[in-house]
N, C-alpha and C. Protein backbone atom coordinates (compact mmCIF):
# COMPACT_ATOMS: atom_id res chain seq x y z
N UNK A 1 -13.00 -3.03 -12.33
CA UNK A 1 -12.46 -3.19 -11.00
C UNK A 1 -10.94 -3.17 -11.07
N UNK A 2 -10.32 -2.89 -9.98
CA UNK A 2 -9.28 -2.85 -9.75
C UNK A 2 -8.59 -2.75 -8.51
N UNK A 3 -7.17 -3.58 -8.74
CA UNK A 3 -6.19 -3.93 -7.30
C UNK A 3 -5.22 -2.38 -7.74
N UNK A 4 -5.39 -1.90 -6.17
CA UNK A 4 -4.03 -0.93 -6.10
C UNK A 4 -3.32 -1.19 -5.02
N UNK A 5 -1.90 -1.29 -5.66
CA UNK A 5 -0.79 -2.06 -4.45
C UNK A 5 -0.18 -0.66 -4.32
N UNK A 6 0.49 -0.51 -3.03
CA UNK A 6 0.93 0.33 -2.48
C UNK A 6 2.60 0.32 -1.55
N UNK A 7 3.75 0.63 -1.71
CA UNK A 7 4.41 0.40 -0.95
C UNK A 7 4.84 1.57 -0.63
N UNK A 8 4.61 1.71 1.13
CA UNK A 8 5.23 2.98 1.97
C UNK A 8 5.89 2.49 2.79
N UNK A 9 6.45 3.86 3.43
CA UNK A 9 7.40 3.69 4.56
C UNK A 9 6.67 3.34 5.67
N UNK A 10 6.73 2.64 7.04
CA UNK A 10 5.77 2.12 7.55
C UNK A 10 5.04 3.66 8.89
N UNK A 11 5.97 4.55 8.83
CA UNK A 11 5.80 6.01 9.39
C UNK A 11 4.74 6.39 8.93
N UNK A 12 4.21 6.41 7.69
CA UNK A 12 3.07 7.06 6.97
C UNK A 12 2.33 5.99 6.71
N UNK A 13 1.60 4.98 7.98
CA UNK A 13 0.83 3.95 7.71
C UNK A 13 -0.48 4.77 7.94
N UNK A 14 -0.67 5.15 8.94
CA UNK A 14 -1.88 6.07 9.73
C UNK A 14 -2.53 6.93 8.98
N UNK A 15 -1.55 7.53 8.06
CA UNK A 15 -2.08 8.79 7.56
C UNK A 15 -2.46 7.84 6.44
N UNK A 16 -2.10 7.40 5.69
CA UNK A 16 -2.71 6.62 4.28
C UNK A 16 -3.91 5.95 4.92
N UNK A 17 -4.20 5.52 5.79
CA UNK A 17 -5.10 4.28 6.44
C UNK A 17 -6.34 5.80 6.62
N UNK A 18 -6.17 6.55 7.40
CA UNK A 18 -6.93 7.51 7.21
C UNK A 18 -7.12 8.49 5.94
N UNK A 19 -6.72 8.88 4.91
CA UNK A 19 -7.36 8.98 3.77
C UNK A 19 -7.95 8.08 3.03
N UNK A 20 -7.19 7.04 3.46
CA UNK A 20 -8.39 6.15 1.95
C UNK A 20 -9.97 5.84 2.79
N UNK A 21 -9.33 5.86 4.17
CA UNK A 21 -11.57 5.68 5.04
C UNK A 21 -12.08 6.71 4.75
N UNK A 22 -11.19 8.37 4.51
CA UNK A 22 -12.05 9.15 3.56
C UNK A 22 -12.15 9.26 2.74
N UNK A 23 -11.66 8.89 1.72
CA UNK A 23 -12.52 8.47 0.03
C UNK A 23 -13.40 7.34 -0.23
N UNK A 24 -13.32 6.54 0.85
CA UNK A 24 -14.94 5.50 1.08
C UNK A 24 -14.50 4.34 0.85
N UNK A 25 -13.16 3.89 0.91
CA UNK A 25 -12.45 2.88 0.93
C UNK A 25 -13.32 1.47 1.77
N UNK A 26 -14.03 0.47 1.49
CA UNK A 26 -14.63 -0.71 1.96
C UNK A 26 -13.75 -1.42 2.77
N UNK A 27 -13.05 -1.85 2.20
CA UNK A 27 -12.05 -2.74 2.75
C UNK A 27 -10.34 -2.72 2.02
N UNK A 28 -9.15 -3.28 2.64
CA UNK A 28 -7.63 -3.20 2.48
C UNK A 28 -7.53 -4.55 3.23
N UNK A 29 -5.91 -4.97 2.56
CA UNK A 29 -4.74 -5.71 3.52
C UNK A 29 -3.71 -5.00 3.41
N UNK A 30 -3.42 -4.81 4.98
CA UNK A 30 -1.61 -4.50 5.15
C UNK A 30 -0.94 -5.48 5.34
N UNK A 31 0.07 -5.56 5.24
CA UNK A 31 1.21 -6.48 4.88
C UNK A 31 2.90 -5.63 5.45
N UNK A 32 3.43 -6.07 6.08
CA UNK A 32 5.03 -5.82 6.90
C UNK A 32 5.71 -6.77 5.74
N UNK A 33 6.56 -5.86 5.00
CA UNK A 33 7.25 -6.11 4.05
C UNK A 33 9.07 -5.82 4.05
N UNK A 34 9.79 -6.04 3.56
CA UNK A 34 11.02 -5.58 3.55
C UNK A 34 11.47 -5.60 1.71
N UNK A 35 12.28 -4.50 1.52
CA UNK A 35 13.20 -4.36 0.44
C UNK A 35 13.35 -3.57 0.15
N UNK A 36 14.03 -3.21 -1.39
CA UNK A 36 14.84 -1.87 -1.26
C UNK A 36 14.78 -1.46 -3.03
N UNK A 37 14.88 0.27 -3.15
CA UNK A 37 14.37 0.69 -4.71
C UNK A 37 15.89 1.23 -4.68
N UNK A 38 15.90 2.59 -5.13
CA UNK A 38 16.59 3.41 -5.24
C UNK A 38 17.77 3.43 -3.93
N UNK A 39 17.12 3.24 -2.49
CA UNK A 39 17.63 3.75 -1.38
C UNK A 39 19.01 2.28 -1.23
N UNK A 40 18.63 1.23 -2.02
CA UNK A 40 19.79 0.58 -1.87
C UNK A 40 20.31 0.31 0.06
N UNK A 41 19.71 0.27 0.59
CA UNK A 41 19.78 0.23 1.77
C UNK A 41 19.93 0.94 3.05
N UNK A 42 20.90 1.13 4.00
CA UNK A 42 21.45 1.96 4.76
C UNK A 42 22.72 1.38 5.47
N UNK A 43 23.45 1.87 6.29
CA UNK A 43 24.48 1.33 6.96
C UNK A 43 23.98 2.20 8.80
N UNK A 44 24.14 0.94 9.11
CA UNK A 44 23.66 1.29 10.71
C UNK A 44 25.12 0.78 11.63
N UNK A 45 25.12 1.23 13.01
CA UNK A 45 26.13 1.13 13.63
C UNK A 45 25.57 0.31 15.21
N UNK A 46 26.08 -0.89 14.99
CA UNK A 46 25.24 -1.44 16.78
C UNK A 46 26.70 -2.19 17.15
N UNK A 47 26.70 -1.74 18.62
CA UNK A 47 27.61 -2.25 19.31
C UNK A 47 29.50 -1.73 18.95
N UNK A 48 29.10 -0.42 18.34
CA UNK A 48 30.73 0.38 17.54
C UNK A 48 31.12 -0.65 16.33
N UNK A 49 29.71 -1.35 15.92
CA UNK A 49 30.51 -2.22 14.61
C UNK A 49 29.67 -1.68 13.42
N UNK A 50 30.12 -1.69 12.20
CA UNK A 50 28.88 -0.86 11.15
C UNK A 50 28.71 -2.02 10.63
N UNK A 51 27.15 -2.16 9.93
CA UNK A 51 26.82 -2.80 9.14
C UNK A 51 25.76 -2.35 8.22
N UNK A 52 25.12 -3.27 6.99
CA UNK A 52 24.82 -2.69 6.04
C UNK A 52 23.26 -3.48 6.13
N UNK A 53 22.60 -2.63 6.30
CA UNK A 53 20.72 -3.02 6.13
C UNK A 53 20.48 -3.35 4.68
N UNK A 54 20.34 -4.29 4.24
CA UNK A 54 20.32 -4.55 2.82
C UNK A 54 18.60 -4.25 2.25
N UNK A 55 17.60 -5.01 3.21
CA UNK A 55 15.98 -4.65 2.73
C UNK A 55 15.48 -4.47 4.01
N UNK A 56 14.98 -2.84 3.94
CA UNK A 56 14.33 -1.58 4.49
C UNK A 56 13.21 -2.50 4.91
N UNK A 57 12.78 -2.14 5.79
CA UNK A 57 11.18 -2.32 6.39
C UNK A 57 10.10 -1.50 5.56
N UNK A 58 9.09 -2.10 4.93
CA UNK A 58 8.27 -1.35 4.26
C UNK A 58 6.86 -2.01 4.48
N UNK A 59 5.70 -1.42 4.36
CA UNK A 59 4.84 -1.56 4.46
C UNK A 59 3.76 -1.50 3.15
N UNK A 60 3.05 -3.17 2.73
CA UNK A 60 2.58 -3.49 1.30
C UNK A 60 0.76 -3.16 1.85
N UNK A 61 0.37 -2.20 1.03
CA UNK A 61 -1.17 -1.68 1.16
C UNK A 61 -2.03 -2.31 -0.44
N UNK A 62 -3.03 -2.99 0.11
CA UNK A 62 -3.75 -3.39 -1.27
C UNK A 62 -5.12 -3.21 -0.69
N UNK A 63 -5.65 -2.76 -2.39
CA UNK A 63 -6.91 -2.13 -2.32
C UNK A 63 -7.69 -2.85 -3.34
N UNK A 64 -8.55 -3.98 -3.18
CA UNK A 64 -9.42 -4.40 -4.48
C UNK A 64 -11.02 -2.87 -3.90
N UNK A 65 -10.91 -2.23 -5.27
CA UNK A 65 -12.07 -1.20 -5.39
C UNK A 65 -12.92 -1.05 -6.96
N UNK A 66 -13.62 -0.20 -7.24
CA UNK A 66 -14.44 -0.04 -8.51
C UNK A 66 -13.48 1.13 -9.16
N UNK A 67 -13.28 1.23 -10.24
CA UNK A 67 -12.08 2.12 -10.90
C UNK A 67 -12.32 3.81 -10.31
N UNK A 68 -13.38 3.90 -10.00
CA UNK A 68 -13.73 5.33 -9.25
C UNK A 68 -13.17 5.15 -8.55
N UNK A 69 -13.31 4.62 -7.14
CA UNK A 69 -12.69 4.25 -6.01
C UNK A 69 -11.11 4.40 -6.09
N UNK A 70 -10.96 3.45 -7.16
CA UNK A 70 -9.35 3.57 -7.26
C UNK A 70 -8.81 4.48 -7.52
N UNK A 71 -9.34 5.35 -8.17
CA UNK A 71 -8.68 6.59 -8.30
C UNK A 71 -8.42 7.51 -7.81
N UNK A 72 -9.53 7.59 -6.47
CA UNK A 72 -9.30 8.55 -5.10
C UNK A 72 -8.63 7.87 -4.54
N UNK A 73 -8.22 6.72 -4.04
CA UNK A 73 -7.59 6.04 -3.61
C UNK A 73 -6.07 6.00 -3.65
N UNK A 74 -5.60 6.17 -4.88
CA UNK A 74 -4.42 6.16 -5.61
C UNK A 74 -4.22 7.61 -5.34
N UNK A 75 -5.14 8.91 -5.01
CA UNK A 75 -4.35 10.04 -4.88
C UNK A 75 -4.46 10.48 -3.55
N UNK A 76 -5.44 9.82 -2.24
CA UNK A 76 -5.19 9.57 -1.36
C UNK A 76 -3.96 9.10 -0.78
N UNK A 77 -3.57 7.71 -1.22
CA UNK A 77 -2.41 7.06 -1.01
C UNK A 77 -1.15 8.04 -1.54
N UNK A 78 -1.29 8.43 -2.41
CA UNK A 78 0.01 9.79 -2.91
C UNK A 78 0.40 10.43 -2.20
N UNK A 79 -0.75 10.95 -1.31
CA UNK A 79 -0.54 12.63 -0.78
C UNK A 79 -0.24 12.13 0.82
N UNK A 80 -1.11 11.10 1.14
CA UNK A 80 -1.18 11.13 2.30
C UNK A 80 0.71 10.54 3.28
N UNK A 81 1.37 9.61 1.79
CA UNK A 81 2.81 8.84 1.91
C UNK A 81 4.01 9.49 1.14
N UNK A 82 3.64 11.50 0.63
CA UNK A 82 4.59 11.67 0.54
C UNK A 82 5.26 12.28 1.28
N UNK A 83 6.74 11.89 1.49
CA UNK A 83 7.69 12.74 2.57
C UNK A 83 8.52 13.84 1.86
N UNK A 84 8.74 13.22 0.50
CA UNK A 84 9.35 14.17 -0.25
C UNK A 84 11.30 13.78 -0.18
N UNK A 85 11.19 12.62 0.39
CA UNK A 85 12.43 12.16 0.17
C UNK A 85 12.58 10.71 -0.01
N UNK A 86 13.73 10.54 0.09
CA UNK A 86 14.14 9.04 -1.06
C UNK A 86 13.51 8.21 -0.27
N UNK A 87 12.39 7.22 -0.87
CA UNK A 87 12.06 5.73 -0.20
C UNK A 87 10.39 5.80 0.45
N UNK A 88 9.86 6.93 -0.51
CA UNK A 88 8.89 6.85 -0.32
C UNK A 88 7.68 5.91 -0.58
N UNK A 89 7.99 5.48 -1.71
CA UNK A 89 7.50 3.99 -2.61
C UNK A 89 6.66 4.02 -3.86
N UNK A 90 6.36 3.42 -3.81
CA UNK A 90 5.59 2.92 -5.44
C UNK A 90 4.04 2.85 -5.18
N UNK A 91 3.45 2.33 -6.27
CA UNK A 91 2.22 2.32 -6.12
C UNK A 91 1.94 1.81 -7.69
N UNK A 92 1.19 0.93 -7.67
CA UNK A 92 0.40 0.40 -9.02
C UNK A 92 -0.78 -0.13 -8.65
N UNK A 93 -1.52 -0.13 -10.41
CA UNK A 93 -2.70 0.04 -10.24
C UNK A 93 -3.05 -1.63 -11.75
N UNK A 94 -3.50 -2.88 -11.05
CA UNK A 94 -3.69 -4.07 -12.05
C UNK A 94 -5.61 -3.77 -12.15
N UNK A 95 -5.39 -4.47 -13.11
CA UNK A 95 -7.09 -4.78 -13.55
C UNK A 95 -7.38 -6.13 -12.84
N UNK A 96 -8.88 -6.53 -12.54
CA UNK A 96 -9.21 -7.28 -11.66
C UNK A 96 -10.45 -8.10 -12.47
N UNK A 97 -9.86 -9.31 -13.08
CA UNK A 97 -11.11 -10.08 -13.81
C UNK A 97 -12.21 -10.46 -13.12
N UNK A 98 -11.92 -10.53 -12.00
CA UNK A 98 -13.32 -11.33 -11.40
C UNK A 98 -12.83 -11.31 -9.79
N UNK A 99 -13.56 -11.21 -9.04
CA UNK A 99 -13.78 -11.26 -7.31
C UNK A 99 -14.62 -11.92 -6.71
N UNK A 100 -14.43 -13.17 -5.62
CA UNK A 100 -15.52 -13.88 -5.47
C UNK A 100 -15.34 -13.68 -3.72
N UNK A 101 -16.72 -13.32 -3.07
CA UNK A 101 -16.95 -13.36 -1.82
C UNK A 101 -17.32 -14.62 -1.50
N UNK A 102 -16.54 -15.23 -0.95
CA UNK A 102 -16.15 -16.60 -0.05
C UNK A 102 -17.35 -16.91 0.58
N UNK A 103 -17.50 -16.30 1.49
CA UNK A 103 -18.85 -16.52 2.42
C UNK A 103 -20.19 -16.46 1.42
N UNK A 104 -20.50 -15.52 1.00
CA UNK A 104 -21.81 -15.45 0.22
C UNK A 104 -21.91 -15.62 -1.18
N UNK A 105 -21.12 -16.06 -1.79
CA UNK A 105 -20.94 -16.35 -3.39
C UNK A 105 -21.10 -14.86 -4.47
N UNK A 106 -21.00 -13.87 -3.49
CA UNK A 106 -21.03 -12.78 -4.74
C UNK A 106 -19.71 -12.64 -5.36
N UNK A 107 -20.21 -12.23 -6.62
CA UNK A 107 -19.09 -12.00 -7.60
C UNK A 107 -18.72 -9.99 -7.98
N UNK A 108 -17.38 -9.83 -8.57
CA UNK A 108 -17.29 -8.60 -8.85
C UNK A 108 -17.22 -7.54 -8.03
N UNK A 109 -18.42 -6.76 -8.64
CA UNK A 109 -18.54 -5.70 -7.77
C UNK A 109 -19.20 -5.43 -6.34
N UNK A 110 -20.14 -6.63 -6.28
CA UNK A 110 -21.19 -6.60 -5.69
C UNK A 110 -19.70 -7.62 -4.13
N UNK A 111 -19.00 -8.19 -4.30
CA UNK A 111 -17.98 -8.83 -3.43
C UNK A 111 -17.07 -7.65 -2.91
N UNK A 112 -17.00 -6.62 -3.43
CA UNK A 112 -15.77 -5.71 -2.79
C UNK A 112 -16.71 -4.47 -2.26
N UNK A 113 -17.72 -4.42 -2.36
CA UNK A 113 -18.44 -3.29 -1.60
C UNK A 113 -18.75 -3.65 0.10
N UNK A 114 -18.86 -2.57 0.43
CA UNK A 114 -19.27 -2.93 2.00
C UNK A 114 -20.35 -3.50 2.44
């Protein structure tokens, strides 16, 4: 099993949210995030005064799935959040010791399926 974290721009929420329901994606959390990689920020102008956006609005996508899963998943999430310019985001992929469904006591695999 495995968690794949995801950080996009929040523009390409829709389109990621719709590829991963077509690779058979069960369940996600989104998450409204802020910070900054490469893009180091921006400088915006309100009221004729400039100032400096230090952490970007970004949007955090996590996926607990079965390593199949994750792997369409992970190239779903690729294709569907690239713009092809700076600040597109990251994406990693952790191993997942154990998963427990709250409500019904399943464990593993049998907790992250639909």
């Amino acid at each position: 099993m495995k968690l794949v974290t995801a950080i996009i721009k929040p523009s390409r929420l829709d389109p990621v949210l719709e590829a991963l329901k077509d690779v058979g994606v069960a369940g996600l959390t989104v998450s409204e995030v802020r910070g900054f990689g490469r893009q180091k920020g921006k400088t915006e102008v309100y009221r004729g005064a400039e100032y400096e956006v230090k952490l970007l609005p970004k949007v955090k996508i996590e996926v607990a799935a079965s390593s199949e899963i994750a792997e369409k998943a992970v190239e779903a999430i690729a294709a569907a959040a690239k713009t092809g310019k700076i600040g597109d985001g990251k994406i990693w992929i952790t191993d997942l010791d154990t998963v427990i469904r709250i409500r019904t006591g399943e464990t593993d695999q049998a907790a992250i399926e639909g």
